[in-house]
N, C-alpha and C. Protein backbone atom coordinates (compact mmCIF):
# COMPACT_ATOMS: atom_id res chain seq x y z
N UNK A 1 301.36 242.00 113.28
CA UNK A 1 301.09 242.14 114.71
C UNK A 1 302.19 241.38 115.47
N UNK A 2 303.37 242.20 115.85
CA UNK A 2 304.41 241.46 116.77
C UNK A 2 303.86 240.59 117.27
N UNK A 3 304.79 239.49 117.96
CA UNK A 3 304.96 238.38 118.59
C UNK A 3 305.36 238.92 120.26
N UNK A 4 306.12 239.98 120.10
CA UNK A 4 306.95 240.33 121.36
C UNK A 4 305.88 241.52 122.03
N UNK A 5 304.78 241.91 121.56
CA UNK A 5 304.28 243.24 121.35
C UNK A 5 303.11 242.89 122.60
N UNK A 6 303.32 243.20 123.41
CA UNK A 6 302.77 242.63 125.09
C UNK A 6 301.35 243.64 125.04
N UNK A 7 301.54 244.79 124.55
CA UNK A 7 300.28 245.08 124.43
C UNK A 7 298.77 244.92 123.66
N UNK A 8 299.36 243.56 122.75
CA UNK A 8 298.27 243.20 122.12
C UNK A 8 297.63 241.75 122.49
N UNK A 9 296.58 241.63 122.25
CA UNK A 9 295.44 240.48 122.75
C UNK A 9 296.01 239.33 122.14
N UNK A 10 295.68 239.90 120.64
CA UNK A 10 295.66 238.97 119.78
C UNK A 10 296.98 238.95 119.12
N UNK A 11 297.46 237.65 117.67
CA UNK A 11 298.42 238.12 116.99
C UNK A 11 297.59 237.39 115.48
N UNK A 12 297.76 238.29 114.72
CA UNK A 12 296.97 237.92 113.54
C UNK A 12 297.99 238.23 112.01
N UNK A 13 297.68 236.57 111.51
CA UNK A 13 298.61 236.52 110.59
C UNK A 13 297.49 236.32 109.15
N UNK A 14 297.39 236.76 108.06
CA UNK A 14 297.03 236.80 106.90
C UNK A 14 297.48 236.60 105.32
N UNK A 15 296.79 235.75 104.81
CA UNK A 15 297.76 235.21 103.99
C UNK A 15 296.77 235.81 102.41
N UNK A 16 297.41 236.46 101.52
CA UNK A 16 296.71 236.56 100.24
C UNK A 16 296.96 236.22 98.91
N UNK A 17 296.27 235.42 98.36
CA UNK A 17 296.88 234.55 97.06
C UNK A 17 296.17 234.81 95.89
N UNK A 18 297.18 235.12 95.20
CA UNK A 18 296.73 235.73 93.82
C UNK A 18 297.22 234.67 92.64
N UNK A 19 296.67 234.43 92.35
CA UNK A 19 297.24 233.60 90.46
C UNK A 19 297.42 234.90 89.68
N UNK A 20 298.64 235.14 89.08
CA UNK A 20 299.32 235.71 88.43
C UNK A 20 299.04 235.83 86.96
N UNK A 21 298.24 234.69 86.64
CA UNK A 21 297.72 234.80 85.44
C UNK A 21 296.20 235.61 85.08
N UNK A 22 295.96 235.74 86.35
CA UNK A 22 294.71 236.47 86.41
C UNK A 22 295.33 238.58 86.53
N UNK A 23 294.41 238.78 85.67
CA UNK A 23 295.76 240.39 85.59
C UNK A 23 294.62 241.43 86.44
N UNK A 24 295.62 241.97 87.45
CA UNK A 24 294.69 242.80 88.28
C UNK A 24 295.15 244.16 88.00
N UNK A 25 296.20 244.87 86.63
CA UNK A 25 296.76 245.91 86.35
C UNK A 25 295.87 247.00 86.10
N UNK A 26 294.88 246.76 85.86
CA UNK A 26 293.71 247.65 85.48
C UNK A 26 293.13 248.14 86.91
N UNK A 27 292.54 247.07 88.44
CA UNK A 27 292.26 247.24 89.15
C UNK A 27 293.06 248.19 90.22
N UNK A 28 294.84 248.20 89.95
CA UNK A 28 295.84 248.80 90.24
C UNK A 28 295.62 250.14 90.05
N UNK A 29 295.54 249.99 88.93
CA UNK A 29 295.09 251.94 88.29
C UNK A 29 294.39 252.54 88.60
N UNK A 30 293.09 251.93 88.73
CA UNK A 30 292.24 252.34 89.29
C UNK A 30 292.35 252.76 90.71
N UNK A 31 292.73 251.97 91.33
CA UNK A 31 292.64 252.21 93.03
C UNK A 31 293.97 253.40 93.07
N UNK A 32 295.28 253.50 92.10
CA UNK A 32 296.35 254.71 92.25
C UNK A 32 295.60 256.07 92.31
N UNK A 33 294.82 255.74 91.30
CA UNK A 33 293.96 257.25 90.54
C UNK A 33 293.10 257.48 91.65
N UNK A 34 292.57 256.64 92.45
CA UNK A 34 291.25 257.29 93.57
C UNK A 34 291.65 257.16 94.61
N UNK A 35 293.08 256.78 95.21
CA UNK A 35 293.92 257.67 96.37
C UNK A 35 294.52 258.64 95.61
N UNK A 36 295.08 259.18 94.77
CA UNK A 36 295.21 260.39 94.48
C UNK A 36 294.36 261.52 94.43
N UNK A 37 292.93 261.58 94.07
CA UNK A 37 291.77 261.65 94.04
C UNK A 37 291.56 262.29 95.61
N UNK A 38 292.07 261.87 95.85
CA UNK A 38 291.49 261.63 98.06
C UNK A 38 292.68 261.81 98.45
N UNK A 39 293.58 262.68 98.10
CA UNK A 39 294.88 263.23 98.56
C UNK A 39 295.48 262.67 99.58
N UNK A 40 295.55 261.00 99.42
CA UNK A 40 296.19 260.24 100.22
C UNK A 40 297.60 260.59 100.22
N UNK A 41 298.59 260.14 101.05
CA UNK A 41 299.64 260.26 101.27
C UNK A 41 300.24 259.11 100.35
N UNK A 42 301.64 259.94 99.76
CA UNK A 42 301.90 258.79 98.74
C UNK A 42 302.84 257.62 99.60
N UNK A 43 302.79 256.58 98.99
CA UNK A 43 303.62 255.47 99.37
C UNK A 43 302.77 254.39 99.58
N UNK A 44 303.09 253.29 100.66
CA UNK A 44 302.15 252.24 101.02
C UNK A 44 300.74 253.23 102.09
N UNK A 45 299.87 252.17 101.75
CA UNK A 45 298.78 252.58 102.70
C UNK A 45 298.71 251.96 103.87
N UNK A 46 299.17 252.40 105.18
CA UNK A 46 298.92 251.40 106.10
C UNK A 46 297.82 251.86 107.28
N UNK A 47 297.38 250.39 107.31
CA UNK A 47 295.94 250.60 108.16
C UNK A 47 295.36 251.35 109.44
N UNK A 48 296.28 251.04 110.67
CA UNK A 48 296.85 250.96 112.27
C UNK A 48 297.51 252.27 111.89
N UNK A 49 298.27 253.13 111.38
CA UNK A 49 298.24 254.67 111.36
C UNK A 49 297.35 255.29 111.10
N UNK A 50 296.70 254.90 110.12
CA UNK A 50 295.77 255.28 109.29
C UNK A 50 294.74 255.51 110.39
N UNK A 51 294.13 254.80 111.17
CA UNK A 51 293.04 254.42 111.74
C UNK A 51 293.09 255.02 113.34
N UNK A 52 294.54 255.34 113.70
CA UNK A 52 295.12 255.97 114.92
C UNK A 52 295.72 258.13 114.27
N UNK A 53 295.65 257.92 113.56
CA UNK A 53 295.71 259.76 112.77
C UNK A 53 297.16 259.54 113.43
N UNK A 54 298.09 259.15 112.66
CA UNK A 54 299.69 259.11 113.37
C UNK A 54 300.10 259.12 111.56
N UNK A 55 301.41 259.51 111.77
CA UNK A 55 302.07 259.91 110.43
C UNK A 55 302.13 258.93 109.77
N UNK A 56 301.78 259.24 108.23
CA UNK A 56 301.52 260.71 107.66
C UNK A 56 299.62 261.14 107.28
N UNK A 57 299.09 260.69 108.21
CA UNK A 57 297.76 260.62 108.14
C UNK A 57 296.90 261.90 109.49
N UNK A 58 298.42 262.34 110.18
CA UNK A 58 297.84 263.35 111.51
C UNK A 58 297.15 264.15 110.82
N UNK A 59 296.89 264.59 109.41
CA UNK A 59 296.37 266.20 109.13
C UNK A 59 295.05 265.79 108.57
N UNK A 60 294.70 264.47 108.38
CA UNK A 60 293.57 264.30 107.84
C UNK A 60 291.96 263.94 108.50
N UNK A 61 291.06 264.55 108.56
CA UNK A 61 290.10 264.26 109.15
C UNK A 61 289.68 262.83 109.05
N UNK A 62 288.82 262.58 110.33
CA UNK A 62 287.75 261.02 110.10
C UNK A 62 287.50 260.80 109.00
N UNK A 63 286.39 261.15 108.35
CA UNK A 63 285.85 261.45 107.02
C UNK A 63 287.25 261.03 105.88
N UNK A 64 287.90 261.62 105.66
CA UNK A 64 288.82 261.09 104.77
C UNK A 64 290.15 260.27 104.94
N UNK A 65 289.96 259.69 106.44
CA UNK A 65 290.63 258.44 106.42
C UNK A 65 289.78 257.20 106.68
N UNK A 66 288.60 257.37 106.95
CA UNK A 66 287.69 256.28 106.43
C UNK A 66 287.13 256.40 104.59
N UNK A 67 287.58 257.57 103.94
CA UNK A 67 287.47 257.27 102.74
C UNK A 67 288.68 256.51 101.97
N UNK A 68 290.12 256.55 102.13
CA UNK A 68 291.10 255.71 102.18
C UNK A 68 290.93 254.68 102.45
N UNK A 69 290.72 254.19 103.27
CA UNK A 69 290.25 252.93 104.00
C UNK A 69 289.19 252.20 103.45
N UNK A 70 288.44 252.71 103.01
CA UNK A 70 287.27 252.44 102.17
C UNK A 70 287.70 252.35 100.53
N UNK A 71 288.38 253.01 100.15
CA UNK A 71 289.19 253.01 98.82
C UNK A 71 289.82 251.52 98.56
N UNK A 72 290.32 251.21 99.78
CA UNK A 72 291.61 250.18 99.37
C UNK A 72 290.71 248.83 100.26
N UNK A 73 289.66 249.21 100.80
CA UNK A 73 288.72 247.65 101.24
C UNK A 73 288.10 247.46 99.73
N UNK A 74 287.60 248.51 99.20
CA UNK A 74 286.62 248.20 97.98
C UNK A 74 287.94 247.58 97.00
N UNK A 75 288.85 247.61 96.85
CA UNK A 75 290.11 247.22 96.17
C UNK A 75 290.12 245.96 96.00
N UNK A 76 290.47 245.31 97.26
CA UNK A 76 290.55 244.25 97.83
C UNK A 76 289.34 243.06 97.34
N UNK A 77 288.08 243.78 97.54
CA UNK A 77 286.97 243.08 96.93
C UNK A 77 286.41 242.67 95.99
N UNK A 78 287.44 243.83 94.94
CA UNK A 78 286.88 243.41 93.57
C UNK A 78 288.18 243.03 92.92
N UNK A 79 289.19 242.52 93.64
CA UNK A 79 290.37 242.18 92.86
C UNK A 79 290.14 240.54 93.34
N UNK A 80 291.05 239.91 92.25
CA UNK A 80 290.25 238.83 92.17
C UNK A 80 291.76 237.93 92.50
N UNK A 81 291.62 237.81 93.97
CA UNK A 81 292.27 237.37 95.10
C UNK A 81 291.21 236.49 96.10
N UNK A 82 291.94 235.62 97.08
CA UNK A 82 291.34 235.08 98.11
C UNK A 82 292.65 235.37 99.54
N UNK A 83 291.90 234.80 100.72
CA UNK A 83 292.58 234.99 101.78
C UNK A 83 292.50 234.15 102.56
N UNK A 84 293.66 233.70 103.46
CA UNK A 84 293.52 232.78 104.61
C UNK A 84 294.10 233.66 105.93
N UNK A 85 293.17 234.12 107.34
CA UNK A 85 293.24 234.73 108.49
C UNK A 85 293.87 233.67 109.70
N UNK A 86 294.67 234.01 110.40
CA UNK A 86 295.16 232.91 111.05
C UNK A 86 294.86 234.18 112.73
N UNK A 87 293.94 233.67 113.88
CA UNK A 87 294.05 234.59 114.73
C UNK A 87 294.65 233.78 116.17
N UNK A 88 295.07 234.25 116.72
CA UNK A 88 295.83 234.01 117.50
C UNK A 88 295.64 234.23 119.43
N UNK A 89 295.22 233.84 120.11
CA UNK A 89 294.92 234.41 121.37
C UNK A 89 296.23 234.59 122.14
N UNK A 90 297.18 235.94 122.52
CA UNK A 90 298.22 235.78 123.13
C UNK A 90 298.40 234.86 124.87
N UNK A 91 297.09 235.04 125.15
CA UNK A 91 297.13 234.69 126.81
C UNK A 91 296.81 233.60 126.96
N UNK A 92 296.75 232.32 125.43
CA UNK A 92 296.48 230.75 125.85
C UNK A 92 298.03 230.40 125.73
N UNK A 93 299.11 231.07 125.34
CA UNK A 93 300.57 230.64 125.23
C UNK A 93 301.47 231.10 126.85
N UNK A 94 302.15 230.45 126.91
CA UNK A 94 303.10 230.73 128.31
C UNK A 94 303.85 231.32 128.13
N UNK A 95 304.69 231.13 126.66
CA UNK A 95 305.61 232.06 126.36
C UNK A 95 305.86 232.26 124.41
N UNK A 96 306.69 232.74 124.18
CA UNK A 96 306.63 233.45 122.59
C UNK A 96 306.89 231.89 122.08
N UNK A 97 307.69 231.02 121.94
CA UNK A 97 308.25 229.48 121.75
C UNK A 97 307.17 229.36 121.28
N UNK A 98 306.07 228.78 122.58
CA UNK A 98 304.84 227.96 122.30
C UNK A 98 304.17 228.05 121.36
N UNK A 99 304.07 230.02 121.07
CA UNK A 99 303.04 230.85 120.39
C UNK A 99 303.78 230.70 118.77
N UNK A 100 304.83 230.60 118.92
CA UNK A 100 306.17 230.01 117.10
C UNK A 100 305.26 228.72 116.77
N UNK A 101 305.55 227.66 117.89
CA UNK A 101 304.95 226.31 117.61
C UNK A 101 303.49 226.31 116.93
N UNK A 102 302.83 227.28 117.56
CA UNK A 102 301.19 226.86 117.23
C UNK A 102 301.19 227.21 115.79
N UNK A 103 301.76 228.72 115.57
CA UNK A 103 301.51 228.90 114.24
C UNK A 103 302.04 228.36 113.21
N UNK A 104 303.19 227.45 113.62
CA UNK A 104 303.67 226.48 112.37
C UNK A 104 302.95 225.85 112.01
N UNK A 105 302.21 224.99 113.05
CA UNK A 105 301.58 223.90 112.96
C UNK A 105 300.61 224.17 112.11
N UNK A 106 299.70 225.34 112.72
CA UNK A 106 298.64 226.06 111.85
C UNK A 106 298.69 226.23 110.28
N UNK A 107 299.72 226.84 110.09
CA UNK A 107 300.43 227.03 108.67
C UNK A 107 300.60 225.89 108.13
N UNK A 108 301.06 224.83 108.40
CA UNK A 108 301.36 223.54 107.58
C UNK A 108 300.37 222.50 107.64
N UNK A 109 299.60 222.70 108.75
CA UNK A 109 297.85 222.19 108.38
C UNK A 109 296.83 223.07 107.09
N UNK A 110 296.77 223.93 107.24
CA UNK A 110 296.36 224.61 106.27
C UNK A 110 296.94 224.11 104.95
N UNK A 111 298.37 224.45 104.90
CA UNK A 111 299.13 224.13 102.72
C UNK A 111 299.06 222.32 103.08
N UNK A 112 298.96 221.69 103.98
CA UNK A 112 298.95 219.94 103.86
C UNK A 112 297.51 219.95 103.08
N UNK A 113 296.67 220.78 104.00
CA UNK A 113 294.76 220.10 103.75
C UNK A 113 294.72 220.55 102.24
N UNK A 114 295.57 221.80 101.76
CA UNK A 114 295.09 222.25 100.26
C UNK A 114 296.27 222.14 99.49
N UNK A 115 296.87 221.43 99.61
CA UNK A 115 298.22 220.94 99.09
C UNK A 115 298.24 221.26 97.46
N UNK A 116 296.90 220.58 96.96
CA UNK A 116 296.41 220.39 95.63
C UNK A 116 296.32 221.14 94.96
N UNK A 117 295.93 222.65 95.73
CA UNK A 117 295.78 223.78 94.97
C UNK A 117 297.25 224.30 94.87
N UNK A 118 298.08 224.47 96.34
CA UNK A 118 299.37 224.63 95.77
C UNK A 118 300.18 224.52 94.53
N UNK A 119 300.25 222.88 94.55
CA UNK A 119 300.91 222.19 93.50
C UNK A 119 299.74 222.54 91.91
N UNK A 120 299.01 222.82 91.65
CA UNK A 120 298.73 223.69 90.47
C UNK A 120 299.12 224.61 89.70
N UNK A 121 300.29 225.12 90.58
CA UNK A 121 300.65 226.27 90.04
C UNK A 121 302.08 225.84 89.51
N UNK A 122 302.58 226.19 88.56
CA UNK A 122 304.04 226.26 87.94
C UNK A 122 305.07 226.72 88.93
N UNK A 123 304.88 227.98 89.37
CA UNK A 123 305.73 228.43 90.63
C UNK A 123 305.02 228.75 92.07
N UNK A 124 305.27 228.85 92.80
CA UNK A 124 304.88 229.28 94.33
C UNK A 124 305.95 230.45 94.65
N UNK A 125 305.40 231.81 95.00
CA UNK A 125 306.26 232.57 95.30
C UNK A 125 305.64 233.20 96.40
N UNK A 126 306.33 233.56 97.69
CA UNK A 126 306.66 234.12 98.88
C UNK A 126 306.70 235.34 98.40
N UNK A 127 305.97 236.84 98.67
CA UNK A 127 306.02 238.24 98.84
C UNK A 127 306.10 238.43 100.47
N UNK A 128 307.03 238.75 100.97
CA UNK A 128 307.36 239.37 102.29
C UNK A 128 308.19 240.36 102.83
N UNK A 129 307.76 241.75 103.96
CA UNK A 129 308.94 242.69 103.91
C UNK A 129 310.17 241.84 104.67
N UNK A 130 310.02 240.81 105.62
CA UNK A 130 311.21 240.82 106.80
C UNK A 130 310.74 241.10 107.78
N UNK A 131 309.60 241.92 107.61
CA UNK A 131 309.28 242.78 108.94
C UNK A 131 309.39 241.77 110.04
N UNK A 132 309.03 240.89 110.75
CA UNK A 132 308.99 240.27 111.56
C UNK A 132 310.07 238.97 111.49
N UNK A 133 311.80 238.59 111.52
CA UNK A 133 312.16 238.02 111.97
C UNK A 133 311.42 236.63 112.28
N UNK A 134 310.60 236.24 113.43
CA UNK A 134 309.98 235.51 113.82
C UNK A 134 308.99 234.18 112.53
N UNK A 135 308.41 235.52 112.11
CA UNK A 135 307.01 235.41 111.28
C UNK A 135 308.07 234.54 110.05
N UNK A 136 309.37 235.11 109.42
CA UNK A 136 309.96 235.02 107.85
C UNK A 136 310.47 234.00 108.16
N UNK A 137 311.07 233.29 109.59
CA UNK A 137 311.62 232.38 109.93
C UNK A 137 310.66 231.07 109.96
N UNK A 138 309.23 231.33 110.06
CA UNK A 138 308.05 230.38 110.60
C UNK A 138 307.59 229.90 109.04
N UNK A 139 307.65 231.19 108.62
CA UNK A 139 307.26 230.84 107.04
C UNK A 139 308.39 230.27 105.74
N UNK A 140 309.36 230.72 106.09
CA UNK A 140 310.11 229.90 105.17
C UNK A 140 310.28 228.47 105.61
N UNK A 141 310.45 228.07 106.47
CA UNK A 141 310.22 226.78 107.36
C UNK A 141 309.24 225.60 106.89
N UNK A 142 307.93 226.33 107.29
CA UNK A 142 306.77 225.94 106.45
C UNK A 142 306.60 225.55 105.20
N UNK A 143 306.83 226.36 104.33
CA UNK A 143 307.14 225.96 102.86
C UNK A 143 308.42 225.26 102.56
N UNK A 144 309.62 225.09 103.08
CA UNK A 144 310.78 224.15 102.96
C UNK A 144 309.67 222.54 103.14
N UNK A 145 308.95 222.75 104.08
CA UNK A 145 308.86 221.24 104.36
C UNK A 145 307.32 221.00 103.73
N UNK A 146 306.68 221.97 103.21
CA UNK A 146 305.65 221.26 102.93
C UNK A 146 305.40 221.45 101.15
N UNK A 147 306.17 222.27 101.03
CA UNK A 147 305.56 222.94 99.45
C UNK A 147 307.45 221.96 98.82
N UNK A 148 308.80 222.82 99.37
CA UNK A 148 309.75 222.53 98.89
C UNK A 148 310.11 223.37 97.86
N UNK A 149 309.66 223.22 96.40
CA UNK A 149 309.75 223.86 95.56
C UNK A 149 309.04 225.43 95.78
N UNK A 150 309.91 226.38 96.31
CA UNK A 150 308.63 227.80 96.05
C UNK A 150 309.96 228.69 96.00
N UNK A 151 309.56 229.83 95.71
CA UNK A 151 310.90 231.10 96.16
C UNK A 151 309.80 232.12 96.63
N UNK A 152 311.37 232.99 97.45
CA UNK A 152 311.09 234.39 97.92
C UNK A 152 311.16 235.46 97.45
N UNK A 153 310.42 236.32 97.20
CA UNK A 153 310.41 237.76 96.72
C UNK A 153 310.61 238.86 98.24
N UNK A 154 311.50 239.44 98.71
CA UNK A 154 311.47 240.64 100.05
C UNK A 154 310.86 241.70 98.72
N UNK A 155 310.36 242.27 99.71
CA UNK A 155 308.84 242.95 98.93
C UNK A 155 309.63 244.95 99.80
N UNK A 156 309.07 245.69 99.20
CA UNK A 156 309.05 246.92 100.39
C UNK A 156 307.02 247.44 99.60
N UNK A 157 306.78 247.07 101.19
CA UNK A 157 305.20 247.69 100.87
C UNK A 157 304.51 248.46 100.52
N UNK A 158 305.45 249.87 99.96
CA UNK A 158 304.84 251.08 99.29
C UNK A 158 304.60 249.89 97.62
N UNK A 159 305.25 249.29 97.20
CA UNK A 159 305.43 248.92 95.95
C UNK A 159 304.37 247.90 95.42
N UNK A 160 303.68 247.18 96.68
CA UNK A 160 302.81 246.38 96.28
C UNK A 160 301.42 246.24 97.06
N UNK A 161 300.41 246.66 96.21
CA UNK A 161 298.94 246.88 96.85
C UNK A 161 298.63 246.05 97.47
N UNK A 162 298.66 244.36 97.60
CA UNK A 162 298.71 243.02 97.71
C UNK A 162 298.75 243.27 99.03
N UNK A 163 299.87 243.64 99.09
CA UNK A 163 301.16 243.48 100.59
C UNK A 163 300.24 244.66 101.39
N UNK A 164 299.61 245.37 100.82
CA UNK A 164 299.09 246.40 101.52
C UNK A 164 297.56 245.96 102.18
N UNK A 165 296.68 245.16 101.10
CA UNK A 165 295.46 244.57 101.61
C UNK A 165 295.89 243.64 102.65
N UNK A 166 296.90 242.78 102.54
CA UNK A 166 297.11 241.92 103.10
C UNK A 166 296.90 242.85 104.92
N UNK A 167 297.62 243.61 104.71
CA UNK A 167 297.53 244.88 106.41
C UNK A 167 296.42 245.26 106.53
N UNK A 168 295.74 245.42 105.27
CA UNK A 168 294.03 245.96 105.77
C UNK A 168 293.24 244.62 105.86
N UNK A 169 293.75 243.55 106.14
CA UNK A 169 292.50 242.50 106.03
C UNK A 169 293.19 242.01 107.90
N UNK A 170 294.64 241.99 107.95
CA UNK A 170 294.79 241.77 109.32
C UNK A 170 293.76 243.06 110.11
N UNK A 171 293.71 244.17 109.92
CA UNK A 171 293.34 244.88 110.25
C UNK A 171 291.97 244.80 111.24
N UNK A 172 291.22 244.14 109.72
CA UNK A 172 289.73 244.00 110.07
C UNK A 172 289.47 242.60 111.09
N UNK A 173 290.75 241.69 110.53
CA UNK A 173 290.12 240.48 111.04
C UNK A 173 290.42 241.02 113.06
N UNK A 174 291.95 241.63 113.52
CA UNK A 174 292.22 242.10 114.44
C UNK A 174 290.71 242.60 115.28
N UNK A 175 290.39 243.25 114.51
CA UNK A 175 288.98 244.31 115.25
C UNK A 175 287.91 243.36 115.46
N UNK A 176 287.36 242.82 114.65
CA UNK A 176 286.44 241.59 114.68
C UNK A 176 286.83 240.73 115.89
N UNK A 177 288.13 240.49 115.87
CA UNK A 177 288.29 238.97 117.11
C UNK A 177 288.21 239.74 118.47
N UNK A 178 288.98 241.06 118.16
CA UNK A 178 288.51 241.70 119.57
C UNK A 178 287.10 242.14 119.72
N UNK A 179 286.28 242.61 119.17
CA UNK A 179 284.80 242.71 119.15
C UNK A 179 284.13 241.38 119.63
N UNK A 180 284.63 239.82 118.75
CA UNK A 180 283.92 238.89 119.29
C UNK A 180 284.23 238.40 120.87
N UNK A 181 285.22 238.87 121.09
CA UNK A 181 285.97 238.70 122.68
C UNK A 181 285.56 239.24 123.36
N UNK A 182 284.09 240.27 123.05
CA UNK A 182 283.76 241.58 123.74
C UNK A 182 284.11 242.53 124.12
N UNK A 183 285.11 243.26 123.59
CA UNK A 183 286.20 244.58 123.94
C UNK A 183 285.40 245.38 122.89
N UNK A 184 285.30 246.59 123.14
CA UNK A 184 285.22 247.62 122.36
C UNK A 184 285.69 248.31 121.81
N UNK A 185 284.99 248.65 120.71
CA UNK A 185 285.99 250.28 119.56
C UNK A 185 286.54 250.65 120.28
N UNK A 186 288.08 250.97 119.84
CA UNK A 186 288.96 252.22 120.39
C UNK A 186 288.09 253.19 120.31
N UNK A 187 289.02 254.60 120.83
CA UNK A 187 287.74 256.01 120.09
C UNK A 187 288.58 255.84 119.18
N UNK A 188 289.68 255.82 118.13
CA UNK A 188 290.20 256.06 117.04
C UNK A 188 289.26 255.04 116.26
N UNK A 189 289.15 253.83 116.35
CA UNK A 189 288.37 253.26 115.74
C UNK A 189 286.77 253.50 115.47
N UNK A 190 286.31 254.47 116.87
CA UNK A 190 284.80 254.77 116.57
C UNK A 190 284.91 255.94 115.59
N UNK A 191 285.96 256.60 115.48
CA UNK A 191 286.14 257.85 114.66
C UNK A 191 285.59 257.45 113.14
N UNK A 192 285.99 256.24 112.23
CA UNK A 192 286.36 255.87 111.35
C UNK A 192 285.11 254.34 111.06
N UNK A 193 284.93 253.97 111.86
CA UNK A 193 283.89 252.97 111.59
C UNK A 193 282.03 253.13 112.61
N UNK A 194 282.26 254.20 113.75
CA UNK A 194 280.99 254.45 114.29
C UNK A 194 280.64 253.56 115.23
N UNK A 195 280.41 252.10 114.47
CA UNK A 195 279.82 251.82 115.96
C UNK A 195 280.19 250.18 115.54
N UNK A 196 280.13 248.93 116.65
CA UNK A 196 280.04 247.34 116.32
C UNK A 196 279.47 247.17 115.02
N UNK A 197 278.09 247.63 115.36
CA UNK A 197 277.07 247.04 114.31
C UNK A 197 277.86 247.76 112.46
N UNK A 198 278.13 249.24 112.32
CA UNK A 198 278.26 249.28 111.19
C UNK A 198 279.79 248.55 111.31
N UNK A 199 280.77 248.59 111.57
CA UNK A 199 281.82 248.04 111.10
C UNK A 199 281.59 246.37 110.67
N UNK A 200 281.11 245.63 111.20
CA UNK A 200 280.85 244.35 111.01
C UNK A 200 279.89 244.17 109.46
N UNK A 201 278.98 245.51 109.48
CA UNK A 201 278.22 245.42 108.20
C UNK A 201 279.08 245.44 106.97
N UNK A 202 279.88 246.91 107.22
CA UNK A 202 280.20 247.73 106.46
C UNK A 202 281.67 247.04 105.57
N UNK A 203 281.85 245.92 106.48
CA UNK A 203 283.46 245.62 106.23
C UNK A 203 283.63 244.41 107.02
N UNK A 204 283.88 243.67 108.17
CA UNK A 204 283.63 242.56 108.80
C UNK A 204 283.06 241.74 107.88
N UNK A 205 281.96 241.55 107.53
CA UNK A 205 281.25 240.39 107.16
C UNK A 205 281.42 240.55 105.42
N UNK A 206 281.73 241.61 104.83
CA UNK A 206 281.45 242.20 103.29
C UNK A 206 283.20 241.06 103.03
N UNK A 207 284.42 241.44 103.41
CA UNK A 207 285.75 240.64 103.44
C UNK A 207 285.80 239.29 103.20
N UNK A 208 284.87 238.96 104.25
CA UNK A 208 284.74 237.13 104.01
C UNK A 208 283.97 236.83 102.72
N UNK A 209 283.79 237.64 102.11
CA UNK A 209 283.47 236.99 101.06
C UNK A 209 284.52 236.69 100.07
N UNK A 210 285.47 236.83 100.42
CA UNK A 210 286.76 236.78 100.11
C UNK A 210 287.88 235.79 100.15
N UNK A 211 287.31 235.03 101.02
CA UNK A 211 287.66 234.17 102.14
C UNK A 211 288.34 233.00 100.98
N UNK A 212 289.58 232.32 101.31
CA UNK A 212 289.82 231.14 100.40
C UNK A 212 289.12 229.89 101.02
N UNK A 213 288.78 229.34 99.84
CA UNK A 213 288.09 227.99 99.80
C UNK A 213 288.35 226.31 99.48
N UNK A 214 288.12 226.48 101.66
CA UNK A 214 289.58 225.24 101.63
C UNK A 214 288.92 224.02 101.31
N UNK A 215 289.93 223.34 101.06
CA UNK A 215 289.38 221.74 100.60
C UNK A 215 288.75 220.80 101.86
């Protein structure tokens, strides 16, 4: 969710961490075989097209882009990952600077408070496209000064499911903060989730169970 992107409320950053020793190759297959299944469009799955019928998703009905969507949430849930949501209010910042500052801070409160779990691991590795300038600059930053030891992987998101939940969990958390702000479903969004109440059932509240568990 741009930084520069004036038409949005919020800016929501998501973080998903996997231990590598835990093998999710089976869960992979599975989820390839049942978007194929559901004549998804090949490549990455992304959410915000997906959910707006914009390419390569214009030819597909409601119904089977909430079955996509539903494919790769149920993914997410049973792959054995956690997540940290970082949400953002654009209209408490004066300008983009301020809105850099908060989320550093945010970011390096978070890996300071769970430092412990960091340092458990043999390596720390960064999956990121670039996409955001801003965001790759905030985050390598972050980890220089708090982790030190980690590397970067530039990722391209057709290639990694990870990188892809990671867009469907901004996704949900996005809709939720605007729901709790009191704004309502887009109609693209009522197309695909119906109404407050089921999306929050159906997916909102089902995610956090997901949630990483900070110290």
């Amino acid at each position: 969710m741009g930084l520069k992107d004036k038409g949005r409320t919020f800016y929501v950053i998501s973080l998903v961490f996997h231990d590598q020793d835990n093998d999710i190759s089976a869960d992979i297959d599975a989820l390839e075989k049942g978007l194929l299944n559901l004549n998804c469009p090949s490549g990455a799955v992304h959410t915000e097209p997906l959910i707006r019928r914009e390419c390569p998703y214009e030819n597909l009905s409601p119904n089977e882009r909430r079955a996509i969507f539903t494919k790769l949430f149920f993914f997410a849930k049973k792959c054995d990952i956690t997540y940290k949501t970082f949400v953002f209010e654009k209209r408490q910042f004066n300008d983009e600077m301020k809105l850099e500052a908060k989320i550093a801070r945010e970011l390096s409160r978070f890996i300071r408070n769970n430092l412990q779990f960091f340092q458990s691991f043999d390596e720390v590795i960064l999956y990121y496209d670039n996409g955001q300038k801003q965001l790759s600059r905030i985050l390598n930053t972050v980890l220089a000064t708090e982790i030190v030891d980690y590397d970067v992987r530039k990722v391209q998101p057709s290639e990694y499911r990870l990188f892809q939940v990671a867009d469907l969990i901004c996704t949900i958390e996005l809709i939720d903060a605007k729901l709790e702000a009191g704004m309502q479903l887009s109609k693209s969004e009522e197309y695909l989730f119906h109404n407050k109440r089921d999306f929050k059932k159906d997916f909102a509240k089902n995610i956090k169970n997901k949630l990483f568990k900070e110290a």
